[in-house]
Protein backbone atom coordinates (compact mmCIF):
# COMPACT_ATOMS: atom_id res chain seq x y z
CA UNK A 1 90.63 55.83 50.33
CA UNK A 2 86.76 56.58 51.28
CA UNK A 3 85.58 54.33 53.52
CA UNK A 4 83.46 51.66 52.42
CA UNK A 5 79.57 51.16 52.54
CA UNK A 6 76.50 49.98 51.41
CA UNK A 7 74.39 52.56 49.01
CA UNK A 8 71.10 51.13 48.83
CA UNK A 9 69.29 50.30 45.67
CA UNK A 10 65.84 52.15 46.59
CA UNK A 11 62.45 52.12 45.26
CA UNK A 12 63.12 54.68 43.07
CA UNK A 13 65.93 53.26 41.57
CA UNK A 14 64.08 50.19 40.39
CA UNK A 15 62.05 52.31 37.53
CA UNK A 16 65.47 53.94 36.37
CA UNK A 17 68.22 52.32 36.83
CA UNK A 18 69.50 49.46 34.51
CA UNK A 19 71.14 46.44 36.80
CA UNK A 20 73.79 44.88 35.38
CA UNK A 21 74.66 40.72 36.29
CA UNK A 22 77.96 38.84 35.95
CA UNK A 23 77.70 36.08 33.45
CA UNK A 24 77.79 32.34 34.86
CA UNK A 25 75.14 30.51 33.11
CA UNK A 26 74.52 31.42 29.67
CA UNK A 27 71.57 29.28 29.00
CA UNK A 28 69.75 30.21 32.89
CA UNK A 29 70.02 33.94 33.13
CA UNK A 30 68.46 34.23 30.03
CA UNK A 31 65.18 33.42 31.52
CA UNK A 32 66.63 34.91 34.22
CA UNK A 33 66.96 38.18 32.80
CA UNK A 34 63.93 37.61 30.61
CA UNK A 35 61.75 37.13 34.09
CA UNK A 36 63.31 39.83 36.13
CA UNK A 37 62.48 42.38 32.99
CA UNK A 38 58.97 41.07 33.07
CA UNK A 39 58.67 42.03 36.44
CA UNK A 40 59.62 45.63 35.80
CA UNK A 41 63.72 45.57 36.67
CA UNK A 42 65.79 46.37 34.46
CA UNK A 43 67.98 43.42 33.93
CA UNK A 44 71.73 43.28 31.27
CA UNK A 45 73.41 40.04 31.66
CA UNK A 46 76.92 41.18 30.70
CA UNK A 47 78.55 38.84 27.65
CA UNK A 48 82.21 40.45 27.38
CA UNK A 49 85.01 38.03 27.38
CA UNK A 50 88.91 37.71 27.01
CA UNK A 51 91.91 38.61 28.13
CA UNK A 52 90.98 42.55 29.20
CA UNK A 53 88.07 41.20 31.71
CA UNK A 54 91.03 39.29 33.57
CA UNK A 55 93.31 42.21 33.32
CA UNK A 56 90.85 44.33 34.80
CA UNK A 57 89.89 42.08 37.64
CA UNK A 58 93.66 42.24 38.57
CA UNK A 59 94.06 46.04 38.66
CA UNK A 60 91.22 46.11 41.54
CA UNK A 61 91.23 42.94 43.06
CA UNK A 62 94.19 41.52 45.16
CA UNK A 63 96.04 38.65 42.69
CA UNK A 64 95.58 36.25 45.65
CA UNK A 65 92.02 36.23 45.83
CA UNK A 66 89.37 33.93 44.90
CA UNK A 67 89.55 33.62 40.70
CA UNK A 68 85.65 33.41 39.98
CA UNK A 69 85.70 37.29 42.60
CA UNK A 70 88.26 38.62 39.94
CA UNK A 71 86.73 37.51 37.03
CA UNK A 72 83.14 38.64 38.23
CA UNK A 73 84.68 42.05 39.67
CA UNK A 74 87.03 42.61 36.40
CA UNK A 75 83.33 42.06 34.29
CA UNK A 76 81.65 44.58 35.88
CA UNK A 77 84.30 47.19 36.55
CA UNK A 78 84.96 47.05 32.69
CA UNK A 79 81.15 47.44 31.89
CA UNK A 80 81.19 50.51 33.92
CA UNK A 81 84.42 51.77 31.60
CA UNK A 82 82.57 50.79 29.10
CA UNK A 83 80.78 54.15 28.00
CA UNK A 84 77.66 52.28 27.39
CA UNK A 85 75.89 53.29 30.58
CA UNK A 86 74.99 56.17 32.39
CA UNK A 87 77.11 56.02 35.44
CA UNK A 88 73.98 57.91 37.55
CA UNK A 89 71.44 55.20 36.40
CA UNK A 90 73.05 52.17 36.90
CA UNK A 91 73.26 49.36 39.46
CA UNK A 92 75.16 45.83 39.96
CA UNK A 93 73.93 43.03 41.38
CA UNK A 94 75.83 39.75 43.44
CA UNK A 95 75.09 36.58 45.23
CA UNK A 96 75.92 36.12 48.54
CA UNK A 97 75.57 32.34 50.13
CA UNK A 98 76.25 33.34 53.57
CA UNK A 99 78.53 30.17 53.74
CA UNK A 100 82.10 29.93 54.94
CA UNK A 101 83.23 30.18 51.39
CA UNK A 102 84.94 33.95 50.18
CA UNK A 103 81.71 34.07 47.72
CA UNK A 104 80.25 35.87 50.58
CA UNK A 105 83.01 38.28 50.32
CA UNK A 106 82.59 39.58 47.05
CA UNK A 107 80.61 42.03 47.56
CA UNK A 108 82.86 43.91 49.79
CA UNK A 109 85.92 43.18 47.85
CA UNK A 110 83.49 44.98 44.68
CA UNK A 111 82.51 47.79 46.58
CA UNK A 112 86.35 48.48 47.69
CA UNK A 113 86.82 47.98 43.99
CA UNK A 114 83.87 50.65 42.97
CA UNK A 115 85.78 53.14 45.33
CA UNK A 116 89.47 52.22 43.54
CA UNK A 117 87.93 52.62 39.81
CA UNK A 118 86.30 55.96 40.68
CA UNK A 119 82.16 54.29 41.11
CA UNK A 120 81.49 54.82 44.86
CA UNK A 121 78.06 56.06 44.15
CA UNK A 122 77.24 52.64 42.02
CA UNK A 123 74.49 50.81 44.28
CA UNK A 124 75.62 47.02 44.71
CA UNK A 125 72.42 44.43 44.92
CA UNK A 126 73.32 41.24 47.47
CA UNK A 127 70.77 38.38 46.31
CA UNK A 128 70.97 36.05 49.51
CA UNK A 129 68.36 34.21 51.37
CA UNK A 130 70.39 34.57 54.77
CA UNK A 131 69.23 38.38 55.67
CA UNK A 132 72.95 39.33 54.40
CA UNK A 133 71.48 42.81 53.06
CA UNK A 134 68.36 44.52 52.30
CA UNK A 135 67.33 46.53 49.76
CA UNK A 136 63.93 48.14 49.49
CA UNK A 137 63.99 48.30 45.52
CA UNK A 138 64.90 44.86 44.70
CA UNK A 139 62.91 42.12 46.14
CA UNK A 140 62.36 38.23 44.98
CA UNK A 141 58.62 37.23 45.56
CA UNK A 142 57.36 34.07 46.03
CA UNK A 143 55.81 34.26 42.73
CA UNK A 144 59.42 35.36 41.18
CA UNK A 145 61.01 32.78 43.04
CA UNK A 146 58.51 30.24 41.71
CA UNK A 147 59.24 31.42 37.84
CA UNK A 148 63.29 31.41 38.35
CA UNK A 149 63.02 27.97 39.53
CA UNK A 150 60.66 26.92 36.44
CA UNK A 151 63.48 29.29 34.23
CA UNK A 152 66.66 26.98 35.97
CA UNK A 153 64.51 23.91 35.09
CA UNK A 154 64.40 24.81 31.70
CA UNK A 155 68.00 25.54 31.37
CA UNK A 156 69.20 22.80 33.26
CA UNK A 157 66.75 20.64 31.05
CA UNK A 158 68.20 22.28 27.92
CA UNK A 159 72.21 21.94 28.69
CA UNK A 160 71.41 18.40 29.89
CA UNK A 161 69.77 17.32 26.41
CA UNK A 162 72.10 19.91 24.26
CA UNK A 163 75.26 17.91 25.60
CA UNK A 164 73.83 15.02 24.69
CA UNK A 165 72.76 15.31 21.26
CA UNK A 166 75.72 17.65 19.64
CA UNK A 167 78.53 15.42 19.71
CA UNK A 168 76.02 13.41 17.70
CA UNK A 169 74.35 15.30 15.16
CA UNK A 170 74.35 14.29 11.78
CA UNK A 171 73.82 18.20 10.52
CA UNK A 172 76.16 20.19 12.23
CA UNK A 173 74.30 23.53 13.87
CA UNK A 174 71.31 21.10 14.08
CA UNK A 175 71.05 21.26 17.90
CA UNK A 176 72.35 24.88 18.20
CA UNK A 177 69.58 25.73 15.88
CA UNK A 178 66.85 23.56 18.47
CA UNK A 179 68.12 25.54 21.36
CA UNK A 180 68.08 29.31 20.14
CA UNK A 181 64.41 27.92 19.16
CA UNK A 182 63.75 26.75 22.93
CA UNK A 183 65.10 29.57 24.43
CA UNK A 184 63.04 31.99 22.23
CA UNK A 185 59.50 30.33 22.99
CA UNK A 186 60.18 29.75 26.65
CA UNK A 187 61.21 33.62 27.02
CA UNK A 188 57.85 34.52 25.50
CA UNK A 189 56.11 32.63 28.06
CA UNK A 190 57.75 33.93 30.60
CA UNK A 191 55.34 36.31 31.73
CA UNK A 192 52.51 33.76 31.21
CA UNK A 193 50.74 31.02 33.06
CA UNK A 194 52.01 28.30 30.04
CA UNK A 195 55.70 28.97 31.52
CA UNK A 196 55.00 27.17 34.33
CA UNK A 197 53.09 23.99 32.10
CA UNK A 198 56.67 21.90 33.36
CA UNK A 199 55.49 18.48 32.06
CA UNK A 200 53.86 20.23 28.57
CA UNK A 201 56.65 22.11 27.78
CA UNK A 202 59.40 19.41 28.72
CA UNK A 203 57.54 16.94 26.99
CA UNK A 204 57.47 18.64 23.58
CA UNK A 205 61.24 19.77 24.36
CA UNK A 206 63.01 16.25 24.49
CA UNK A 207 60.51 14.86 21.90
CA UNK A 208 62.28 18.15 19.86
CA UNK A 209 65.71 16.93 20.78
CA UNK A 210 65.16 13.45 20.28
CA UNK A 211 64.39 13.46 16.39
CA UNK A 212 67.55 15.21 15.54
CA UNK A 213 68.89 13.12 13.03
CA UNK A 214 72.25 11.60 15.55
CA UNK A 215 74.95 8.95 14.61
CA UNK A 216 75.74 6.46 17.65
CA UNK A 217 79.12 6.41 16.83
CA UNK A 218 81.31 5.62 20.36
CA UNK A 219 82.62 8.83 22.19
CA UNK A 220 83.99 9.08 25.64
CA UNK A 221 82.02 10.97 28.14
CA UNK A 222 83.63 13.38 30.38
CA UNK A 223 81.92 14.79 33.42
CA UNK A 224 82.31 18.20 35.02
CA UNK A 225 82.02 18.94 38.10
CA UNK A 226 84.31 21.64 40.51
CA UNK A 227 83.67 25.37 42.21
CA UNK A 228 80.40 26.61 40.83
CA UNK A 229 81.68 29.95 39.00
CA UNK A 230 84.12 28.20 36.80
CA UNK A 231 82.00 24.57 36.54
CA UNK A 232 79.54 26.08 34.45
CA UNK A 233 80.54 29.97 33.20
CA UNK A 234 82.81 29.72 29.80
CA UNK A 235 84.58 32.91 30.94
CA UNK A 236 86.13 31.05 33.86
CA UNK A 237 86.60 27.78 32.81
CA UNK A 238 87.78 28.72 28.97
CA UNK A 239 84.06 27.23 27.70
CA UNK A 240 85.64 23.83 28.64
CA UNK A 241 82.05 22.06 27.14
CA UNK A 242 82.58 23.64 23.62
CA UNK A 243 86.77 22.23 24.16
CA UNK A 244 85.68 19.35 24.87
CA UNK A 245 83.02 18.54 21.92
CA UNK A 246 85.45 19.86 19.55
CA UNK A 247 87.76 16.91 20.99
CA UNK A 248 84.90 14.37 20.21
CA UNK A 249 83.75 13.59 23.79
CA UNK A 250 80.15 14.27 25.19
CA UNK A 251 80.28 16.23 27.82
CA UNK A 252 78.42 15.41 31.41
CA UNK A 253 76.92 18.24 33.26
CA UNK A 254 74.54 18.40 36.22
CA UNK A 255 71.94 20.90 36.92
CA UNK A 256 72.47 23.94 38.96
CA UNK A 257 69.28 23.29 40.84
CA UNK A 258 71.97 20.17 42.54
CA UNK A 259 73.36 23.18 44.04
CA UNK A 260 70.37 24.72 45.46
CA UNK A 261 69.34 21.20 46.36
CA UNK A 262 72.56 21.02 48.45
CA UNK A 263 71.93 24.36 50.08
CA UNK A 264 68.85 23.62 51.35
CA UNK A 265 69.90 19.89 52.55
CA UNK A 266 72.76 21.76 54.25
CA UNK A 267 70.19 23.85 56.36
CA UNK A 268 69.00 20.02 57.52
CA UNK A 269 72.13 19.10 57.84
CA UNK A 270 73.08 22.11 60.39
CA UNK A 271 69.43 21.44 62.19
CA UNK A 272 70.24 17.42 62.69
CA UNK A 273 73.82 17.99 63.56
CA UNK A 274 73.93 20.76 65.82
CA UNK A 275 70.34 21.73 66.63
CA UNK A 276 70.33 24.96 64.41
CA UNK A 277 67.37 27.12 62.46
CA UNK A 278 64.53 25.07 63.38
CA UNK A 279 62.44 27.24 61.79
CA UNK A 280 64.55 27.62 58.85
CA UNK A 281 65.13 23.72 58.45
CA UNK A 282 61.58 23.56 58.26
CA UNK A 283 61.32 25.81 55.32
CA UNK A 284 64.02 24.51 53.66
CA UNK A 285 62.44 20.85 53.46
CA UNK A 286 59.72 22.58 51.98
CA UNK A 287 61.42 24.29 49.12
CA UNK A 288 63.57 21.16 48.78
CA UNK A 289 60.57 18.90 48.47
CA UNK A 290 59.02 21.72 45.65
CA UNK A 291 62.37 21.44 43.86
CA UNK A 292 62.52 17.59 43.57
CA UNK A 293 59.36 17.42 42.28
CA UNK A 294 59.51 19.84 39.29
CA UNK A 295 63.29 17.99 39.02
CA UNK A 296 61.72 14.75 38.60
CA UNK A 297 59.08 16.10 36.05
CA UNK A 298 62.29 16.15 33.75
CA UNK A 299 63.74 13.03 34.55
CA UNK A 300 60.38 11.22 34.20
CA UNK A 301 59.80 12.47 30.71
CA UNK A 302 62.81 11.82 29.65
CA UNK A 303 62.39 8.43 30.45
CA UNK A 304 59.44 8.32 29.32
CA UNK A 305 60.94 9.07 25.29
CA UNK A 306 62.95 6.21 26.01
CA UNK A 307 66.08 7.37 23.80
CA UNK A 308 67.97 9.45 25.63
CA UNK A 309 69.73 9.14 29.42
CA UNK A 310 68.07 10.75 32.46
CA UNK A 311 70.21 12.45 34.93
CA UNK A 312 70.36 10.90 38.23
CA UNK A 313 67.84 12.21 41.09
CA UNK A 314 69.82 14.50 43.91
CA UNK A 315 69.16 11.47 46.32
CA UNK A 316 70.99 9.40 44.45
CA UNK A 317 74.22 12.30 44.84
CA UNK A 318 73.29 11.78 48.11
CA UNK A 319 73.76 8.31 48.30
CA UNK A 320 77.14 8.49 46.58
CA UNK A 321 78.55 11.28 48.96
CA UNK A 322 77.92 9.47 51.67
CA UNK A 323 80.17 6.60 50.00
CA UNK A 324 82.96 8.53 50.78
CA UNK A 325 82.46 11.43 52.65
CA UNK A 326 80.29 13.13 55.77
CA UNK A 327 77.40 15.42 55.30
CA UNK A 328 79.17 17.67 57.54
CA UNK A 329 81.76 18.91 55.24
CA UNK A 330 79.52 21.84 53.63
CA UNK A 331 82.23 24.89 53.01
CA UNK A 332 81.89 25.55 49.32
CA UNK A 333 80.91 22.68 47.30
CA UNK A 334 80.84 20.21 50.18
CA UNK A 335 80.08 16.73 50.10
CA UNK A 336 77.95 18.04 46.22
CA UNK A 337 81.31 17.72 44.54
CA UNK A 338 82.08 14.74 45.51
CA UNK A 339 78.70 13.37 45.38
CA UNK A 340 78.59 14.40 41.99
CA UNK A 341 82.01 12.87 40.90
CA UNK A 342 80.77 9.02 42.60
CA UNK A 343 77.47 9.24 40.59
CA UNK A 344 79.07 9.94 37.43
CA UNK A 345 81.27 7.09 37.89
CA UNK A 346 78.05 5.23 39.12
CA UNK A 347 76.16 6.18 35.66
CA UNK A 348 79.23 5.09 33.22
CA UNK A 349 81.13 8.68 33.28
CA UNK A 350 84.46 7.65 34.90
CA UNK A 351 86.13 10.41 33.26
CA UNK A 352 85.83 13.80 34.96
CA UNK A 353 87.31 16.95 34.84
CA UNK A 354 87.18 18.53 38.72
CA UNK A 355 87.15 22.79 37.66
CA UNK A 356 88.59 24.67 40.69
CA UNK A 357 89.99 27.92 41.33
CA UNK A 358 93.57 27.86 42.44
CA UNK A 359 93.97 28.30 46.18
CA UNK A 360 90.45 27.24 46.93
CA UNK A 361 90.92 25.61 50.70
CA UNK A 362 87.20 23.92 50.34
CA UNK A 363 87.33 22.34 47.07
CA UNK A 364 90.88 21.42 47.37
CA UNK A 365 89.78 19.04 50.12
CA UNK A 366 86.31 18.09 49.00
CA UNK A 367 88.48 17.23 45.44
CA UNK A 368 91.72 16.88 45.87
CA UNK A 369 91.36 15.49 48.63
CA UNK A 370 88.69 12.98 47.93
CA UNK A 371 90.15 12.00 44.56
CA UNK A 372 92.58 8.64 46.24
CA UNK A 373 89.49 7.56 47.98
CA UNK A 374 87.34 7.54 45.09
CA UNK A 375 90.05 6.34 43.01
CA UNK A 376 91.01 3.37 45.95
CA UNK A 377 86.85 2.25 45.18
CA UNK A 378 86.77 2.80 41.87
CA UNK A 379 90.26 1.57 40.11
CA UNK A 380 88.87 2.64 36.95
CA UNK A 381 88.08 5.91 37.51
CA UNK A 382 90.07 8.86 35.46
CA UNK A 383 89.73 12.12 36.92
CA UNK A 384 91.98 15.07 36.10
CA UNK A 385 91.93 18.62 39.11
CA UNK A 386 92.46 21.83 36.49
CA UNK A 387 93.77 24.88 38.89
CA UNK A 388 92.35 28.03 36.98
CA UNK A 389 93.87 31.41 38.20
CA UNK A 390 95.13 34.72 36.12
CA UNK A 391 98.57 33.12 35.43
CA UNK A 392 97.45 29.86 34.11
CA UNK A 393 97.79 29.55 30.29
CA UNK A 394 95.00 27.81 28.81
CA UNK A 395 97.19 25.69 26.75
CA UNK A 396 98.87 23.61 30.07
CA UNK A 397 95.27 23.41 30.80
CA UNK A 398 94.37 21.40 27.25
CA UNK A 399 97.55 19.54 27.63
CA UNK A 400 96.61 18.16 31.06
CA UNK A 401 92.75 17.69 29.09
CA UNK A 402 94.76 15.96 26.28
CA UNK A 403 96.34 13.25 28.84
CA UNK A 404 93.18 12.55 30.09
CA UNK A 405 91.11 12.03 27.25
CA UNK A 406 94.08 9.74 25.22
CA UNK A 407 93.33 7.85 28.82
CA UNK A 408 89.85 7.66 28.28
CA UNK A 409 90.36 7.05 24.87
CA UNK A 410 92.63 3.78 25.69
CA UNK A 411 89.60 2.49 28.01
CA UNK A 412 86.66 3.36 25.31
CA UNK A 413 85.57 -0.63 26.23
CA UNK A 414 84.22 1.51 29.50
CA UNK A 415 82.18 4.13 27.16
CA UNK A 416 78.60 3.40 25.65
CA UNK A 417 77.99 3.17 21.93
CA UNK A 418 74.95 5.78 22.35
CA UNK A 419 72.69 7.54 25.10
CA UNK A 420 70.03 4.97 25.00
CA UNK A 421 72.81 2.09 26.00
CA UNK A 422 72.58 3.55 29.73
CA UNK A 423 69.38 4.10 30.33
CA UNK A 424 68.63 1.67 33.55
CA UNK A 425 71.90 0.24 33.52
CA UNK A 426 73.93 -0.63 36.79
CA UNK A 427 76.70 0.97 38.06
CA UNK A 428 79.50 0.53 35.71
CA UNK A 429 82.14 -0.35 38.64
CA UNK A 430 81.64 -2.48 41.52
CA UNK A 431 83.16 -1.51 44.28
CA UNK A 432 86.02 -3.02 46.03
């Protein structure tokens, strides 16, 4: 086999080649993509689905390794097969963390992969903010990085308020229909100073969301929470939000800007604990103080419309991680996903389904293994661990889904009658 190495995505390359991106979050990298083309890349979010995107990912990619790395790999490979690109103008692109979690392994394992499937010559992007890899052609700006972060905001704001209206629409589509609209008019801005209007835009968006016509009939509501990849892409985690409206519950999501949150507090974290990046913790209290403050623009005009629930503020994940576990424990999700699961219980969503790819040594302890002590504090508390790998069928998965929610379903005295019963309420479950 050739030996593998990095072919750089040049200068050149960014006028001619089209770069294609693994799906994870179907509402995000639309602006995303919409951003990126605006700023003269040439951006495809691949869409493709089923069983052949698995079956590829196992023909390159060890069956032992990381799920999310075989779905993502199998996804591209099979876009390359595809016939719908030319194989001399084309480019992939990958996140690296830089972490102690395999995600910062994909990239080799893809390139290996190119090789295998005949693509050596098929540049491979890394977008990290470690100084992983370089590439001359592809570089995020301050400006860009200022416009994806307004784009995540936007799609954080829109799964937040879509997952809470369309268990409760009175005209089915209704909220479906509100979102394509949403999406549309904040991809036209995109390239405009009004994309960046946070508080005009999020104002008119949950004033939009609010007057669809909603019954307050009593549903359980069932968090999410697990390994990034398969918490939020429907490709890995069998689009467990659509299962589980379809099941009358109202699903519970957080925001992906949590995660980079988490990132940046972890950069603190390794400064305070071990005397690491000074420079680097200072610039990562900066970008984490930017964040929170277009975050809280949401929250505070959502509040503000007075019908519909909030999420919480990242220092209040904080504030439940440190409940039960140390800021230390970073690999992966870290202390997040268990931060995540003690709020939820904390804002009266003691259901929760913990997404995590099989064999995952991080998230097996920071869930898993946190589960009995959350459990010991809060009695009430009904989470279910779903193990997704390429011999998993997805109907064990519903079954175990289907236990939990006839649980939840037995303690619906624990559920609220309708979004605007929570907002300011206190924790649901004292501790013991």
């Amino acid at each position: 086999m050739s030996e593998v190495k990095h072919v750089e995505f040049t200068k050149a390359m960014k006028h001619t080649h089209t770069i294609l991106v693994p799906q994870m979050l179907p509402l995000h990298f639309q602006f995303l993509q919409h951003i990126l083309t605006k700023a003269g890349y040439h951006i495809e979010v691949l869409k493709t689905s089923g069983q052949h995107i698995v079956d590829e990912g196992l023909q390159n990619v060890h069956n032992d390794t990381c799920y999310p790395a075989l779905l993502v790999i199998g996804q591209m490979i099979d876009a390359l097969k595809s016939g719908r690109y030319d194989m001399d103008h084309v480019a992939l692109a990958i996140t690296q963390t830089g972490g102690g979690c395999r995600a910062s392994n994909y990239i080799h394992l893809l390139r290996k992969a190119l090789i295998q499937a005949g693509f050596p010559h098929v540049p491979v992007i890394s977008v990290n903010f470690a100084n992983l890899e370089k590439n001359s052609g592809f570089q995020l700006t301050g400006k860009l990085l200022l416009q994806i972060a307004a784009g995540f905001l936007y799609g954080d704001t829109i799964m937040w308020l879509a997952n809470q209206i369309k268990p409760y629409e009175c005209v089915a589509g209704s909220c479906d229909h509100m979102t394509k609209h949403w999406i549309e008019q904040l991809c036209d801005q995109s390239s405009s100073p009004s994309f960046l209007r946070l508080k005009h835009n999020l104002t008119k968006m949950v004033a939009d969301y609010a007057a669809i016509p909603r019954h307050h009939q009593k549903k359980p509501r069932v968090g999410i929470v697990g390994e990034i990849y398969m918490k939020y892409a429907p490709l890995g985690n069998n689009d467990l939000e659509a299962f589980l409206i379809r099941e009358d519950c109202e699903p519970v999501v957080s925001g992906v800007l949590n995660f980079g949150l988490y990132c940046l507090e972890n950069v603190k974290t390794d400064y305070a604990y071990y005397g690491l990046n000074r420079k680097s913790q200072r610039i990562a209290a900066w970008a984490q103080k930017l964040i929170t403050r277009i975050q809280q623009i949401f929250i505070n005009v959502i509040d503000e419309e007075g019908s519909l629930r909030a999420p919480a503020s990242f220092q209040e994940v904080i504030n439940g991680a440190d409940e039960i576990i140390n800021r230390g424990v970073k690999m992966g999700e870290g202390w997040l996903l268990t931060g995540e699961m003690v709020e939820l219980i904390h804002s009266g969503t003691p259901n929760i389904v913990c997404c995590q790819p099989f064999g995952c040594l991080p998230n097996h302890i920071v869930a898993k293994g946190m589960m009995r002590k959350i459990k010991d504090a809060y009695p009430h508390a009904n989470i279910v661990a779903l193990d997704f790998d390429p011999g998993a069928t997805s109907v064990n998965q519903e079954n175990r889904l289907k236990l939990m929610l006839a649980n939840a379903r037995l303690n619906n005295a624990f559920t609220v009658s309708s979004p605007k019963d929570v907002i300011h309420k206190e924790p649901v479950y004292e501790r013991r």
